[in-house]
Protein backbone atom coordinates (compact mmCIF):
# COMPACT_ATOMS: atom_id res chain seq x y z
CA UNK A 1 -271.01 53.39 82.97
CA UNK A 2 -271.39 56.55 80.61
CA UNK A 3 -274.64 57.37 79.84
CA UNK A 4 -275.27 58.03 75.55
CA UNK A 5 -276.29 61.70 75.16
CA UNK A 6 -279.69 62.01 73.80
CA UNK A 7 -279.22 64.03 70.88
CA UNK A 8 -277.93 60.33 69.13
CA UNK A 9 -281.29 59.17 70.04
CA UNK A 10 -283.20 62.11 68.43
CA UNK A 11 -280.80 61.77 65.21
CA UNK A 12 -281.18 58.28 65.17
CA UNK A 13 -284.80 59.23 65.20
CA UNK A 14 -285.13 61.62 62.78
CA UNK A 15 -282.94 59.46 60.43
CA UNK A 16 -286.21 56.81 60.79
CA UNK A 17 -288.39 58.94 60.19
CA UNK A 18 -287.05 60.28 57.11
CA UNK A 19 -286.37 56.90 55.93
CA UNK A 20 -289.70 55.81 56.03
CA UNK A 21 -291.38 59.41 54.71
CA UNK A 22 -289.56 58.89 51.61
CA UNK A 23 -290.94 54.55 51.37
CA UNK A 24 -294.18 56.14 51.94
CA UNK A 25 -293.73 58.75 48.91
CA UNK A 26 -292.18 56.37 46.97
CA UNK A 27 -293.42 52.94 46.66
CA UNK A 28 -295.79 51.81 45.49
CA UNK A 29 -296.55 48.47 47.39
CA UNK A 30 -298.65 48.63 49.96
CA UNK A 31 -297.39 46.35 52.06
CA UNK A 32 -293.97 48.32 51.70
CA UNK A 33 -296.14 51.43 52.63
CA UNK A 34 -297.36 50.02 56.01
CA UNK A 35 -293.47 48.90 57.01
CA UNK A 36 -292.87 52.17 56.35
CA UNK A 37 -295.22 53.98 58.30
CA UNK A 38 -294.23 51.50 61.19
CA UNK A 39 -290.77 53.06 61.30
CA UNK A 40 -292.20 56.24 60.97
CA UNK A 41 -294.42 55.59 64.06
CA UNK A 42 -291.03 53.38 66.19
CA UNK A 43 -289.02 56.92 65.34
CA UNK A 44 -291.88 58.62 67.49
CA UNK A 45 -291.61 56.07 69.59
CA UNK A 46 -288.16 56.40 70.25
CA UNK A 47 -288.24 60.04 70.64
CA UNK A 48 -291.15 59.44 73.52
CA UNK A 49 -288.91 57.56 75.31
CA UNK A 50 -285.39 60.18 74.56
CA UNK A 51 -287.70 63.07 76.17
CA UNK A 52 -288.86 60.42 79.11
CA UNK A 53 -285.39 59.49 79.84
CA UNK A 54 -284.93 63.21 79.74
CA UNK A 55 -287.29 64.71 81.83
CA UNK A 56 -286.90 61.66 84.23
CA UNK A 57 -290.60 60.81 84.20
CA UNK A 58 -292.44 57.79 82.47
CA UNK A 59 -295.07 59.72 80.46
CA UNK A 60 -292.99 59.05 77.11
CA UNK A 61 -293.01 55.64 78.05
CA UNK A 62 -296.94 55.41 78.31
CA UNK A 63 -297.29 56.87 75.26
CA UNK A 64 -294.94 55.04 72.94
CA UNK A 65 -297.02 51.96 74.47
CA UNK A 66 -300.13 53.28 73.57
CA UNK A 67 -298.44 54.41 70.20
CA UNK A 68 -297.71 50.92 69.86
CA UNK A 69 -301.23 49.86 70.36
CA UNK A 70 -302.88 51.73 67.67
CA UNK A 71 -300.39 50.75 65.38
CA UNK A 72 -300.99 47.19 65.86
CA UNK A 73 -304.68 48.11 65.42
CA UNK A 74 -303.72 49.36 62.23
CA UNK A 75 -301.85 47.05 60.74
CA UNK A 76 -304.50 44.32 61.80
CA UNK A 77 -306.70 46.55 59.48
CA UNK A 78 -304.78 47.66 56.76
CA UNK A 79 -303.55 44.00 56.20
CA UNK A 80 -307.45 43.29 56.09
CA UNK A 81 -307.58 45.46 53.72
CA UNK A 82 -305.14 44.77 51.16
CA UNK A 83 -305.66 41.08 51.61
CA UNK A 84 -309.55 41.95 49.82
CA UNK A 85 -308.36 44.36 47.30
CA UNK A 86 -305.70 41.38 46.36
CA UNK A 87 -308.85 38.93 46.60
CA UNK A 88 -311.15 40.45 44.28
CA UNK A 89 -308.44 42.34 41.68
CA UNK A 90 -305.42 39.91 42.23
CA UNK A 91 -303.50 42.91 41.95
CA UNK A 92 -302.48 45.47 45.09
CA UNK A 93 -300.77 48.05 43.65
CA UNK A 94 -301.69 51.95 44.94
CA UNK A 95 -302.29 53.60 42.04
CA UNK A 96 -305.18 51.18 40.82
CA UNK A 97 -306.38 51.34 44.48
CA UNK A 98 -308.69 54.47 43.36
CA UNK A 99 -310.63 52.45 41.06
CA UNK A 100 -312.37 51.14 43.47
CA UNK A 101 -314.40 54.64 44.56
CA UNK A 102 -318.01 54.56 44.32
């Protein structure tokens, strides 16, 4: 079995990460926002895991599951969020979001 060269993992990568660096410039629904910043965070992820395969070690492994920790964290918090903005203004989009300073 021939093993995939791991340059088409860190394209693959990259091509996530740019994907969801321009949903998080460009939307404006939060909830869009947060899928994107998950991809973002899975393209780190994946490059973790090219450089463990690499390097033969596991350490890209451990992190990519702690990277997958906080990000569960965060959604669990951000969707918290978003759920009282949409509660209180019935309307969650990211420009009116600053309104609610002070």
């Amino acid at each position: 079995m021939e093993r995939i060269p791991d340059f088409y993992y860190l394209g693959l990568s990259a091509v996530l990460f740019t994907i969801g660096t321009v949903g998080v410039l460009t939307r404006k629904n939060p909830i869009v926002i947060f899928m994107c910043i998950e991809l973002m965070l899975n393209a780190a992820n994946l490059t973790f895991i090219a450089f463990s395969r690499t390097q033969g070690i596991y350490d890209g492994q451990i992190f990519a599951f702690f990277v997958m920790t906080v990000a569960a964290a965060e959604v669990a918090v951000g969707l918290g969020i978003i759920v009282s903005i949409f509660r209180e203004r019935h309307n969650i989009d990211v420009d009116e979001v600053s309104l609610l300073k002070g």
